[in-house]
PDB file of N, CA and C in Angstrom:
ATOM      1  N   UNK A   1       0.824  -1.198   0.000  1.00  0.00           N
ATOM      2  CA  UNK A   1       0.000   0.000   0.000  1.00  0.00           C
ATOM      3  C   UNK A   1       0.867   1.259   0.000  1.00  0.00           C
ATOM      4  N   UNK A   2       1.859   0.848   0.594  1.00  0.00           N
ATOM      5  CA  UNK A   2       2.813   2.406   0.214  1.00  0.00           C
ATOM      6  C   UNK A   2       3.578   2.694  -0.731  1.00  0.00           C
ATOM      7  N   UNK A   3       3.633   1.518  -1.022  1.00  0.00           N
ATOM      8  CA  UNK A   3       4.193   1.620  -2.591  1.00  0.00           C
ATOM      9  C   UNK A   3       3.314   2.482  -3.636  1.00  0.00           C
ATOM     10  N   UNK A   4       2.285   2.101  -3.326  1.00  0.00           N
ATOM     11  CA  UNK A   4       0.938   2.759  -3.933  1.00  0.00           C
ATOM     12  C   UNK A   4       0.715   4.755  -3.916  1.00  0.00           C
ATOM     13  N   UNK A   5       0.764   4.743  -2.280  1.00  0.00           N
ATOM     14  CA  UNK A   5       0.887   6.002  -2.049  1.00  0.00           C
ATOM     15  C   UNK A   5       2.310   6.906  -2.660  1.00  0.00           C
ATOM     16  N   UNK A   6       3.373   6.119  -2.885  1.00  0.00           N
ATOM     17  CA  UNK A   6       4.804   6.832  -3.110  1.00  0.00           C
ATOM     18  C   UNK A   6       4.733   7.437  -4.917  1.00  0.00           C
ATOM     19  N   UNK A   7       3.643   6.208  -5.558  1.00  0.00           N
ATOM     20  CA  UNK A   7       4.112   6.730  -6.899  1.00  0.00           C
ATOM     21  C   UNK A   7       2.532   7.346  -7.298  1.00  0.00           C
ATOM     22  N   UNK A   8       1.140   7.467  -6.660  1.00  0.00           N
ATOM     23  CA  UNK A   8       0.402   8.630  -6.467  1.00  0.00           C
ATOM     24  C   UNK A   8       0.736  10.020  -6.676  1.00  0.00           C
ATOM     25  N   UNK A   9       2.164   9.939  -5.736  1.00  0.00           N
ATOM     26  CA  UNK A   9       2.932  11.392  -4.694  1.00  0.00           C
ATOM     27  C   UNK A   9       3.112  11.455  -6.621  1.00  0.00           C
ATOM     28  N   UNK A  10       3.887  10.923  -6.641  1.00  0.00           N
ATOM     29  CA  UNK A  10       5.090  11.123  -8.350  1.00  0.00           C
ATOM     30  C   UNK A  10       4.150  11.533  -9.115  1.00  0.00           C
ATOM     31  N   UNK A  11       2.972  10.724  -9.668  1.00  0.00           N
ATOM     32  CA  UNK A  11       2.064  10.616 -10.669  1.00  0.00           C
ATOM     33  C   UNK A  11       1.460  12.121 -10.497  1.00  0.00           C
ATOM     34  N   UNK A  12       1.064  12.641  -9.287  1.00  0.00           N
ATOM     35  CA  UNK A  12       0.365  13.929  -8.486  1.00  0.00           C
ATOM     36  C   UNK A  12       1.714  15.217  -8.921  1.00  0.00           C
ATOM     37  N   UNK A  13       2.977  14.876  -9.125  1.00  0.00           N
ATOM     38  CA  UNK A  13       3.773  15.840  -9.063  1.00  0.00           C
ATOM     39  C   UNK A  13       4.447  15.922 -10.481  1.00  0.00           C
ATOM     40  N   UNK A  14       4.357  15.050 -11.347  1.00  0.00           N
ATOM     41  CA  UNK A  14       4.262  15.430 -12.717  1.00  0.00           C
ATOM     42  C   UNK A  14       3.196  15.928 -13.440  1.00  0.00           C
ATOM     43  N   UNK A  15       1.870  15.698 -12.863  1.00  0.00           N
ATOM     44  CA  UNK A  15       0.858  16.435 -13.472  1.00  0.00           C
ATOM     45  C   UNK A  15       0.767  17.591 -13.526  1.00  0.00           C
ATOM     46  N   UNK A  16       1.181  17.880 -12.265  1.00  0.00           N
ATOM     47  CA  UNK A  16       0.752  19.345 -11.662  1.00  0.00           C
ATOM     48  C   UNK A  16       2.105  20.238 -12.303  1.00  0.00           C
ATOM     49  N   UNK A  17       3.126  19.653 -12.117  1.00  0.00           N
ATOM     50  CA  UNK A  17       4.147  20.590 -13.160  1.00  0.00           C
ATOM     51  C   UNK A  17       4.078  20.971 -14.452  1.00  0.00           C
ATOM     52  N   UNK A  18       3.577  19.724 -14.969  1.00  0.00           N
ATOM     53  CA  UNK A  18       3.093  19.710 -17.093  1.00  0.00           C
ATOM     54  C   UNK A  18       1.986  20.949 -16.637  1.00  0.00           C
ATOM     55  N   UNK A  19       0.944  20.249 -16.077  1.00  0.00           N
ATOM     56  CA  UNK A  19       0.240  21.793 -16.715  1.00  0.00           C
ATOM     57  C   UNK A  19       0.258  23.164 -16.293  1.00  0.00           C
ATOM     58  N   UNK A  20       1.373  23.304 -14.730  1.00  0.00           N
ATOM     59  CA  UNK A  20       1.847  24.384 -14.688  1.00  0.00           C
ATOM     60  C   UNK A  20       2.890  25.114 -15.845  1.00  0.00           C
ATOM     61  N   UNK A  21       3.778  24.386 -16.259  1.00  0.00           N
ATOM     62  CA  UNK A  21       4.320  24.720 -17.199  1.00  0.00           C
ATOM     63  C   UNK A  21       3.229  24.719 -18.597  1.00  0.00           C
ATOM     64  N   UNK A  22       2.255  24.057 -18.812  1.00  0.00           N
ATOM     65  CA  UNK A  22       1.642  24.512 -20.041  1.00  0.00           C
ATOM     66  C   UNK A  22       1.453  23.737 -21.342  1.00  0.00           C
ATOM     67  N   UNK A  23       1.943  22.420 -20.674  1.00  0.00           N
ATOM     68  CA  UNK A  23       2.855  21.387 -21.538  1.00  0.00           C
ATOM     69  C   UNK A  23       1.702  20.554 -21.745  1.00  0.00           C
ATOM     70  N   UNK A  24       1.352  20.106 -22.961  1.00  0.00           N
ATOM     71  CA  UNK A  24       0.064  19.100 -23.345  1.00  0.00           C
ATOM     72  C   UNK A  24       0.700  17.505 -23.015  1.00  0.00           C
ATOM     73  N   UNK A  25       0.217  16.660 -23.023  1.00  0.00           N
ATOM     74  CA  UNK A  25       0.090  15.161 -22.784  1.00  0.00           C
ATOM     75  C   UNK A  25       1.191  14.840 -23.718  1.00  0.00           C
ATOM     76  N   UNK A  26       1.107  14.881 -24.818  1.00  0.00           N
ATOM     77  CA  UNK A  26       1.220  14.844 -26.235  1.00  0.00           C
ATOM     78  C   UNK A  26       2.334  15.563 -26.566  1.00  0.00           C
ATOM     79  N   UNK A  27       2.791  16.982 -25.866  1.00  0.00           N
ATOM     80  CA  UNK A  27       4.079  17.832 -26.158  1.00  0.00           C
ATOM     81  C   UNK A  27       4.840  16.920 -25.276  1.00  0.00           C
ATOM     82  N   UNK A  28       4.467  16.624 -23.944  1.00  0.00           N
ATOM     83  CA  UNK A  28       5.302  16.153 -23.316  1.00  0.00           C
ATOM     84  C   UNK A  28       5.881  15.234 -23.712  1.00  0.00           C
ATOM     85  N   UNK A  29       4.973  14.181 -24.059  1.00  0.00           N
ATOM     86  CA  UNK A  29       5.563  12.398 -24.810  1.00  0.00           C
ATOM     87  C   UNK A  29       6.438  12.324 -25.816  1.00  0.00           C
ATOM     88  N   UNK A  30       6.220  13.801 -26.993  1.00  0.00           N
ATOM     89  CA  UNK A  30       7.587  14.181 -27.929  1.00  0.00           C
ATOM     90  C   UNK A  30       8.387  14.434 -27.270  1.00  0.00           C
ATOM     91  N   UNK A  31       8.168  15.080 -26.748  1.00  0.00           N
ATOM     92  CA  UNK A  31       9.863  15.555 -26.267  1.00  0.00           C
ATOM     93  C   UNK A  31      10.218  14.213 -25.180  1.00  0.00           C
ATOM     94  N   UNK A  32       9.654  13.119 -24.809  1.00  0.00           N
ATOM     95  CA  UNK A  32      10.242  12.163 -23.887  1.00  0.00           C
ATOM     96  C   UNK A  32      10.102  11.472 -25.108  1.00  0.00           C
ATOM     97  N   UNK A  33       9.871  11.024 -25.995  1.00  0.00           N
ATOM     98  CA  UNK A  33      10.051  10.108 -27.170  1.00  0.00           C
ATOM     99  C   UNK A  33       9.363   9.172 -26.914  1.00  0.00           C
ATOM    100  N   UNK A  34       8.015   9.708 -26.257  1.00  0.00           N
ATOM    101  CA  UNK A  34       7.377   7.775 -25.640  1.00  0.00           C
ATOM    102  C   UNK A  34       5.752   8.024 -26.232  1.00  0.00           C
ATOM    103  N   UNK A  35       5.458   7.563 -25.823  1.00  0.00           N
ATOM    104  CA  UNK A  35       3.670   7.571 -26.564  1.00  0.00           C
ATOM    105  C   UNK A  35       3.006   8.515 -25.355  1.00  0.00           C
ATOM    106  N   UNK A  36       1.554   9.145 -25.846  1.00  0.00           N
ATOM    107  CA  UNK A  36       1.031   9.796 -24.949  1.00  0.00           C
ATOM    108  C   UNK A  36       0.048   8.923 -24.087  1.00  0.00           C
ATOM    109  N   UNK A  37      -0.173   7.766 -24.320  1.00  0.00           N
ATOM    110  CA  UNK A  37      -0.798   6.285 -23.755  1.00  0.00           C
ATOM    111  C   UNK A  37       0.192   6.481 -22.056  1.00  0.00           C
ATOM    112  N   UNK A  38       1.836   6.235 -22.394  1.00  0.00           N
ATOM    113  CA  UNK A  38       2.730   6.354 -21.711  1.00  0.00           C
ATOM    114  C   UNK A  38       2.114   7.544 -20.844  1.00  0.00           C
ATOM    115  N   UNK A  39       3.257   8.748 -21.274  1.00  0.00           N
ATOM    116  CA  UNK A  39       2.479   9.870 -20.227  1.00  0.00           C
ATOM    117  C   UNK A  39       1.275   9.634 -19.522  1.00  0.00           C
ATOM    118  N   UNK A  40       0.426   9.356 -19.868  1.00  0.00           N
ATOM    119  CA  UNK A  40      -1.466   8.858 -19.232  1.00  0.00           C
ATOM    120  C   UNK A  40      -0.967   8.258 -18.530  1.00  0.00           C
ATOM    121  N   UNK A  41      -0.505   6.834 -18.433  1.00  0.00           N
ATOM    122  CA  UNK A  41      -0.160   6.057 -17.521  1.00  0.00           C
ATOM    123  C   UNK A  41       0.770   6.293 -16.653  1.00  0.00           C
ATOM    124  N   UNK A  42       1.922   7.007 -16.568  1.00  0.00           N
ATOM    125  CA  UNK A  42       2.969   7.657 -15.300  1.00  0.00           C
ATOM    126  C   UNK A  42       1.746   8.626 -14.962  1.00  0.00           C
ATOM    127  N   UNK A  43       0.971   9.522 -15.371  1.00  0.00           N
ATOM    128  CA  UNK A  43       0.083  11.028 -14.415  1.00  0.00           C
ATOM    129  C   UNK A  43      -0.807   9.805 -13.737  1.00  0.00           C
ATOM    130  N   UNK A  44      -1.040   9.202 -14.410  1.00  0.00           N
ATOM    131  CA  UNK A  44      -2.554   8.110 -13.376  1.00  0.00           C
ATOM    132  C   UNK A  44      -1.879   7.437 -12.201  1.00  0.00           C
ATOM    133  N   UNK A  45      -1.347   7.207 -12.175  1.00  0.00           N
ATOM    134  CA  UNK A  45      -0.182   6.385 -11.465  1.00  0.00           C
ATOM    135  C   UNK A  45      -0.154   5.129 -11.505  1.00  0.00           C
ATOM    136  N   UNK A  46      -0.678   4.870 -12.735  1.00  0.00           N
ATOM    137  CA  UNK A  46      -0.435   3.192 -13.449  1.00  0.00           C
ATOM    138  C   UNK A  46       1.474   2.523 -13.260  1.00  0.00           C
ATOM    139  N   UNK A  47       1.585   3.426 -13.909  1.00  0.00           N
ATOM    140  CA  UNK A  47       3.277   2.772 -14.288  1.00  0.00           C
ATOM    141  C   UNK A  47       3.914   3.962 -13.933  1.00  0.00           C
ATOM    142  N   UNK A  48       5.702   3.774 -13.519  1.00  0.00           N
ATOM    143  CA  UNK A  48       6.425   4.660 -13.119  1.00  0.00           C
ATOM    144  C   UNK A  48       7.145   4.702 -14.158  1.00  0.00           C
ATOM    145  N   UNK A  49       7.915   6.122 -14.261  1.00  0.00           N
ATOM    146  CA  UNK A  49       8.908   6.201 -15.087  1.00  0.00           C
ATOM    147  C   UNK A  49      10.327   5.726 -14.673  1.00  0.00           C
ATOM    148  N   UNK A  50      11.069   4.969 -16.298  1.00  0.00           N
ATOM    149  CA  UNK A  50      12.533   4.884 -15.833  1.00  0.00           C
ATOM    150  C   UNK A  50      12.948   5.718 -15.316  1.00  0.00           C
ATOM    151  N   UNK A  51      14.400   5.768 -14.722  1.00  0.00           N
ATOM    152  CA  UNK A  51      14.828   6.195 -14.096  1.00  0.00           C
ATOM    153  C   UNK A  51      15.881   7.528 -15.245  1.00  0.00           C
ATOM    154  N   UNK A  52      16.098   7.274 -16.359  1.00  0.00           N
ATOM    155  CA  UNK A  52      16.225   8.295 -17.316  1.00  0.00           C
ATOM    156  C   UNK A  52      15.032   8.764 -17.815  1.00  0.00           C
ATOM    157  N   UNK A  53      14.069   8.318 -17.943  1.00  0.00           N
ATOM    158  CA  UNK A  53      12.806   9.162 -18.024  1.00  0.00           C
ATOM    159  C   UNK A  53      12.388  10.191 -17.065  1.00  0.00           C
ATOM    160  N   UNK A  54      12.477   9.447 -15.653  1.00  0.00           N
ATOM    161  CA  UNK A  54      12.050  10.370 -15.046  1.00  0.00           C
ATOM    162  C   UNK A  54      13.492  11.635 -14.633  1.00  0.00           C
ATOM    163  N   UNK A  55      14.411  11.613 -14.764  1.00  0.00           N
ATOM    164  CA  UNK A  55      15.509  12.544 -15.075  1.00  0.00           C
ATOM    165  C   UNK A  55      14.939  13.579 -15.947  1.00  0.00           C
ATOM    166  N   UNK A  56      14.921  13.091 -17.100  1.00  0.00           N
ATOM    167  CA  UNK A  56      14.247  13.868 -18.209  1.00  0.00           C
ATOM    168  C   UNK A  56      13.179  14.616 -18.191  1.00  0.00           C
ATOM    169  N   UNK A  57      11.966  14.210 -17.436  1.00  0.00           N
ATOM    170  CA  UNK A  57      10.862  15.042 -17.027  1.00  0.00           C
ATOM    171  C   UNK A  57      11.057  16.143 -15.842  1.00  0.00           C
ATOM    172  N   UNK A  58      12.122  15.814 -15.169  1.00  0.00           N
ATOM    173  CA  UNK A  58      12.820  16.759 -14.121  1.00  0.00           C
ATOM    174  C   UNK A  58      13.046  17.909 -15.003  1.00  0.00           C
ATOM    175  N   UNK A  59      13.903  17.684 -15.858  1.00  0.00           N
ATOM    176  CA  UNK A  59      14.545  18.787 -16.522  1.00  0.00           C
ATOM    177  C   UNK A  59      13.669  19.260 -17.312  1.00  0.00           C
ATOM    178  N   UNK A  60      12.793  18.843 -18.170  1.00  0.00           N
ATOM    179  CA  UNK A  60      11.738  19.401 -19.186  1.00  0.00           C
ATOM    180  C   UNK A  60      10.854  20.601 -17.856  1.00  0.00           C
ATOM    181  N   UNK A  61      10.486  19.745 -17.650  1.00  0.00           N
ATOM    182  CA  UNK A  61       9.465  20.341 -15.940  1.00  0.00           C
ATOM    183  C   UNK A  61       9.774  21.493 -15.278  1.00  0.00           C
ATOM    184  N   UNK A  62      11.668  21.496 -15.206  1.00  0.00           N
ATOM    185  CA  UNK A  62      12.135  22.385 -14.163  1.00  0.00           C
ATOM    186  C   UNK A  62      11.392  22.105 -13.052  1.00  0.00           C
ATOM    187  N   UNK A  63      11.598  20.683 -11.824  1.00  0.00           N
ATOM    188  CA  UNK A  63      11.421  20.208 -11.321  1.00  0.00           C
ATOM    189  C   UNK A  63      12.675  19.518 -10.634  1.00  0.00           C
ATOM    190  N   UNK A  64      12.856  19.392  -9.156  1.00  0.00           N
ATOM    191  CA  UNK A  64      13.753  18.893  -8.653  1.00  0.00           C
ATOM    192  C   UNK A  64      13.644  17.369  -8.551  1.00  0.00           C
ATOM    193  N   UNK A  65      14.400  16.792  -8.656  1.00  0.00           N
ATOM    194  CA  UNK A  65      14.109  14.985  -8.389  1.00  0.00           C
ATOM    195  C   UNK A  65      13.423  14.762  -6.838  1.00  0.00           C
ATOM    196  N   UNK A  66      14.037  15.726  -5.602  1.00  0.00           N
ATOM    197  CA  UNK A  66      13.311  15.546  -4.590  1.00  0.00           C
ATOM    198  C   UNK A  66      12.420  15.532  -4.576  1.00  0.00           C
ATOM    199  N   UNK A  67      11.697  16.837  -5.399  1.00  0.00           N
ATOM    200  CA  UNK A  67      10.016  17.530  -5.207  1.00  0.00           C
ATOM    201  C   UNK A  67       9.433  15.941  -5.849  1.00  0.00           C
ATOM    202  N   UNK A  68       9.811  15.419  -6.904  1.00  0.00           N
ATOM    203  CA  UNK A  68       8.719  14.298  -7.556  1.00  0.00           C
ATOM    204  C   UNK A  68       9.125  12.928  -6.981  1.00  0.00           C
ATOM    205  N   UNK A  69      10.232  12.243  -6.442  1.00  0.00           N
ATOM    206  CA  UNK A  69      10.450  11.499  -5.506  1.00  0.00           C
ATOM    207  C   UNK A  69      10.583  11.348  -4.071  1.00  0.00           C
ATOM    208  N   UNK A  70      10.319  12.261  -3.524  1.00  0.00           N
ATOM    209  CA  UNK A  70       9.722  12.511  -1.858  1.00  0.00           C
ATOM    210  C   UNK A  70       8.786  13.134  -1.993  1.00  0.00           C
ATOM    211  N   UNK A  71       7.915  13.909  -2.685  1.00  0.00           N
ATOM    212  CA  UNK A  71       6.918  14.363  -2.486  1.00  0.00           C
ATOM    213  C   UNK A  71       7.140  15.908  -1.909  1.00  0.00           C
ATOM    214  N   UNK A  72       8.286  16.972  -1.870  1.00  0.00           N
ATOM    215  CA  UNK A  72       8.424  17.908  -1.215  1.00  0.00           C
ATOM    216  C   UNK A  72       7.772  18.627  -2.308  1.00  0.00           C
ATOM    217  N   UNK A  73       6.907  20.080  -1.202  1.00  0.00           N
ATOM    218  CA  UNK A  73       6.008  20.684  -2.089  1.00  0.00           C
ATOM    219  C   UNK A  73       7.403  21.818  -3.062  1.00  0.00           C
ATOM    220  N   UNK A  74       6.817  22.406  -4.217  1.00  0.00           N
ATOM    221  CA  UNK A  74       7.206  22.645  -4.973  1.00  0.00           C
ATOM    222  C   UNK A  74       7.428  24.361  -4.338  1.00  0.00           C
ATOM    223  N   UNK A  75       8.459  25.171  -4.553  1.00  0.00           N
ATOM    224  CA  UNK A  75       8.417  26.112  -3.961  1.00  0.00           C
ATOM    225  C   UNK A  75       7.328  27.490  -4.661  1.00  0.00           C
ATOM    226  N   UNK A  76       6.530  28.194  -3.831  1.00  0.00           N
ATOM    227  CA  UNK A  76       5.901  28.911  -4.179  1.00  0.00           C
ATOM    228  C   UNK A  76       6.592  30.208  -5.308  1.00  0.00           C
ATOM    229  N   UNK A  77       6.016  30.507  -5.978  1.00  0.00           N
ATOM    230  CA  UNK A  77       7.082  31.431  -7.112  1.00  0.00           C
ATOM    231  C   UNK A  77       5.545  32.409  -6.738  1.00  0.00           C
ATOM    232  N   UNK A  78       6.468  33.905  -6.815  1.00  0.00           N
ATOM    233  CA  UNK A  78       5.536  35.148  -6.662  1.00  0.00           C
ATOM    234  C   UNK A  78       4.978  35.252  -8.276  1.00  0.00           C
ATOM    235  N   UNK A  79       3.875  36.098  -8.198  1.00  0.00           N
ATOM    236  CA  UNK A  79       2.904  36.409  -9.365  1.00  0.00           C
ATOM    237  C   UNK A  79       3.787  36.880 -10.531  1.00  0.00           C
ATOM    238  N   UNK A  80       4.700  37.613 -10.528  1.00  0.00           N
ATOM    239  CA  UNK A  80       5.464  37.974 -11.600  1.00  0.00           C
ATOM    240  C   UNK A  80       6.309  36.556 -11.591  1.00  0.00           C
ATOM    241  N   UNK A  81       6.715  36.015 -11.314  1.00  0.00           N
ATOM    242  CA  UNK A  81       7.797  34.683 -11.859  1.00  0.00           C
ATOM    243  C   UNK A  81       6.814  33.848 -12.522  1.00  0.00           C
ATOM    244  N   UNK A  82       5.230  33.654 -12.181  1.00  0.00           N
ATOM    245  CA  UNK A  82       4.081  33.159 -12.970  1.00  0.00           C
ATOM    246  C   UNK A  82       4.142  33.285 -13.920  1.00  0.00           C
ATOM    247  N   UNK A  83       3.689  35.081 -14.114  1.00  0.00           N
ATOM    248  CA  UNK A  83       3.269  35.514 -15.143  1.00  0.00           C
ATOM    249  C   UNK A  83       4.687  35.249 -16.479  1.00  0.00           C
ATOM    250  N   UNK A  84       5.657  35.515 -15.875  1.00  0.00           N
ATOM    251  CA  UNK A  84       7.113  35.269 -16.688  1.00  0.00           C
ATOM    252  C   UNK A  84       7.554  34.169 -17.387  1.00  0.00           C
ATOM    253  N   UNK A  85       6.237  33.141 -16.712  1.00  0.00           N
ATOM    254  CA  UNK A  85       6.836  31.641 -17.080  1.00  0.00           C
ATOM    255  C   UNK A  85       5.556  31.102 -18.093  1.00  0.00           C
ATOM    256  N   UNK A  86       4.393  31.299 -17.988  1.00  0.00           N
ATOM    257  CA  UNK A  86       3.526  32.056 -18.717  1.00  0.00           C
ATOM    258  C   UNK A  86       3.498  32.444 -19.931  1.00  0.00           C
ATOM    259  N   UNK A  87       4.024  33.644 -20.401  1.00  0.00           N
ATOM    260  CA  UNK A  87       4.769  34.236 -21.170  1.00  0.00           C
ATOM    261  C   UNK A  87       5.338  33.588 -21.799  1.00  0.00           C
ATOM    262  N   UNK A  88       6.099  32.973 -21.574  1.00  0.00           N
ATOM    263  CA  UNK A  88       7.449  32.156 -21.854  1.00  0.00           C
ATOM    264  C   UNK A  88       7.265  31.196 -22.557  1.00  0.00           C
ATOM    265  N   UNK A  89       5.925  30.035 -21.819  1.00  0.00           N
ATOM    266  CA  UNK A  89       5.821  29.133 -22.764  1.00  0.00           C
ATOM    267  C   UNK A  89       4.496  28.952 -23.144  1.00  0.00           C
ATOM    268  N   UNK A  90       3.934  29.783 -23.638  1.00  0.00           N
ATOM    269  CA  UNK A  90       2.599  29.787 -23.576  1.00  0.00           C
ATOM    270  C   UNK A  90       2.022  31.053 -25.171  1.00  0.00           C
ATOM    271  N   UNK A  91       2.938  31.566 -25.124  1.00  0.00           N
ATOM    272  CA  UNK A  91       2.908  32.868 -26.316  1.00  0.00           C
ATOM    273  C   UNK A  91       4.210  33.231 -27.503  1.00  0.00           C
ATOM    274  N   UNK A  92       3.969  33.373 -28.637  1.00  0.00           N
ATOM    275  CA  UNK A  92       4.966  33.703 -29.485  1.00  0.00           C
ATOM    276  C   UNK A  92       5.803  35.201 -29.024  1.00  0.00           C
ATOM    277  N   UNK A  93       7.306  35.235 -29.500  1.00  0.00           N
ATOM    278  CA  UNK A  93       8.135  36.648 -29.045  1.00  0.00           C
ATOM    279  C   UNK A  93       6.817  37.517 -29.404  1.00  0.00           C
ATOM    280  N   UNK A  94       6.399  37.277 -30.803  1.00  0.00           N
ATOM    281  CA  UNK A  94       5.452  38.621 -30.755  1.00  0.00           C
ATOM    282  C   UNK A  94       4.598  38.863 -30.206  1.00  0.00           C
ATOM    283  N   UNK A  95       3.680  38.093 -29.777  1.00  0.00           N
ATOM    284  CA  UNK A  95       2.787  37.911 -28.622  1.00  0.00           C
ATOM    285  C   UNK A  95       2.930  38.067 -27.316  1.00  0.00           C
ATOM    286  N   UNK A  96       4.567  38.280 -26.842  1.00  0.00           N
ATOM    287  CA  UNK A  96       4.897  38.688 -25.651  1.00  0.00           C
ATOM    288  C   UNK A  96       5.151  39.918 -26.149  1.00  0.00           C
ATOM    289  N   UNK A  97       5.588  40.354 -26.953  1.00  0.00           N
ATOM    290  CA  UNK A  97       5.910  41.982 -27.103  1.00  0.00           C
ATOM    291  C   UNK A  97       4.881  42.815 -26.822  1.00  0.00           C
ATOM    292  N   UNK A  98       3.688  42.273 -27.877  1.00  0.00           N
ATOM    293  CA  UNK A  98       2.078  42.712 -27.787  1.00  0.00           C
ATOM    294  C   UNK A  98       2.125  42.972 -26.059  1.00  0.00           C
ATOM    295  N   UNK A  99       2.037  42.068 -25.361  1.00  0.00           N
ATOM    296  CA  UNK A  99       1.536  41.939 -24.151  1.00  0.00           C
ATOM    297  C   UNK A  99       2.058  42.838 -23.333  1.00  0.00           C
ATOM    298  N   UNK A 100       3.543  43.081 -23.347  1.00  0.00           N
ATOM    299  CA  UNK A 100       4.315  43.597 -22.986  1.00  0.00           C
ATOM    300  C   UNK A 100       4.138  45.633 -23.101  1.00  0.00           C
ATOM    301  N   UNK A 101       3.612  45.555 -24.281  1.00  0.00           N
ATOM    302  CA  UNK A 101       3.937  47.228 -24.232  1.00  0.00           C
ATOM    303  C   UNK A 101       2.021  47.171 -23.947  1.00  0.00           C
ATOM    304  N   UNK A 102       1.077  46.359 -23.969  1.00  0.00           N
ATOM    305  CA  UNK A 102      -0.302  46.644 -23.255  1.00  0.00           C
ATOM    306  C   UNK A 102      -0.007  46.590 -21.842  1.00  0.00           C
ATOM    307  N   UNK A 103       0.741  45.643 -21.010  1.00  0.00           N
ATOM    308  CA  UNK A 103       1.451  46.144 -19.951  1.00  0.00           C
ATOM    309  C   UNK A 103       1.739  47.412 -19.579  1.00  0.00           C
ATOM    310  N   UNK A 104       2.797  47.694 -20.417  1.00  0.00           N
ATOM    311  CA  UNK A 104       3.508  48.956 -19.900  1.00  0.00           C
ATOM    312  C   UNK A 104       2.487  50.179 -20.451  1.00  0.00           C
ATOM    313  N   UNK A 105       1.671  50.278 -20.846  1.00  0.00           N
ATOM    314  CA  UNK A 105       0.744  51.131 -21.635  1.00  0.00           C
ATOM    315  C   UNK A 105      -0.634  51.334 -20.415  1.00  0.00           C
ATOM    316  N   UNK A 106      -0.316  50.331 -19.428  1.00  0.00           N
ATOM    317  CA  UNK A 106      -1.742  50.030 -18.182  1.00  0.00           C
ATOM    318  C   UNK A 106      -1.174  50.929 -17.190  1.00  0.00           C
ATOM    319  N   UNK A 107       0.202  50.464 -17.202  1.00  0.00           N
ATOM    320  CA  UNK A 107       1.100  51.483 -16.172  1.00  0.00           C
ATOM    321  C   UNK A 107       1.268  52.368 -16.234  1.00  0.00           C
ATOM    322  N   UNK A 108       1.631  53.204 -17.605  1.00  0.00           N
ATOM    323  CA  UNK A 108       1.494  54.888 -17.607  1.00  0.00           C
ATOM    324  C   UNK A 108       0.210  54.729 -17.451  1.00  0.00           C
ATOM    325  N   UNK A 109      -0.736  54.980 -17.661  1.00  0.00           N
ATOM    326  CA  UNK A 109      -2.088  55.243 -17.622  1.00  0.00           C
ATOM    327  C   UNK A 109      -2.358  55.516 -16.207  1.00  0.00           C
ATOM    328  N   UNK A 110      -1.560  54.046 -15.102  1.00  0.00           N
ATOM    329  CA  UNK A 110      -2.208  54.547 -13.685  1.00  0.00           C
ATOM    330  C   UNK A 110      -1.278  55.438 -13.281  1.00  0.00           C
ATOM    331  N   UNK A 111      -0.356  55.770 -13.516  1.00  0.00           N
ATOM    332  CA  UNK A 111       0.579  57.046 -13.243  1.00  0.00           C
ATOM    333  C   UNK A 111       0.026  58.364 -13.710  1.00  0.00           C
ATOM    334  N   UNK A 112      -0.487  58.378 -14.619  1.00  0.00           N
ATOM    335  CA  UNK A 112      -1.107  59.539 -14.773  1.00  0.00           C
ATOM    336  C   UNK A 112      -2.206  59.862 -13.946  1.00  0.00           C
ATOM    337  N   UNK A 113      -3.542  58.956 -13.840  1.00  0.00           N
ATOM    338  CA  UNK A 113      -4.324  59.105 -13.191  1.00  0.00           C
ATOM    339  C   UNK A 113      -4.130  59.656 -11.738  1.00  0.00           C
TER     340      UNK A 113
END
């Protein structure tokens, strides 16, 4: 039974990173070279990943091996390191530029006011 609970913890801490980062089922499994059947089955907590797999999802993830093999919570990042990461992988350069000067375009505005 704890075996059970240990790779839950894992299955619970790759999910929650993919879609914090933004990452589809399917982006993820390309870039791990495995099927998205696979991925399904490590997030459910059917099957665990090798041990170079799960390396690999560390690093894709930006995830520590502790946080997804002990279960330590993931450290809180303030609203701008969000929004930055966000940004990042979620929108084209030009689409951050866009965003970027409607940003800075919200900010003069409340400076003036």
């Amino acid at each position: 039974m704890e075996h059970e609970s240990e790779l839950r913890l894992l299955a619970d801490a790759i999910r929650q990173a993919r879609i914090e980062k933004r990452i589809s089922q399917e982006k993820l499994a390309e870039m791990l070279d495995v099927s998205t059947t696979h991925i399904r089955h490590i997030e459910s907590g059917h099957r665990k990943p090798s041990i170079e797999k799960l390396v690999s999802l560390c690093q894709i993830l930006d995830i520590s091996f502790d946080q997804v093999v002990k279960g330590e919570p993931r450290p809180v990042s303030t609203a701008a390191e969000r929004i930055v990461n966000c940004l990042e992988h979620a929108f084209s350069e030009e689409e951050q530029n866009l965003i970027a000067d409607l940003i800075e375009a919200a900010a003069d505005r409340r400076t003036i006011e």
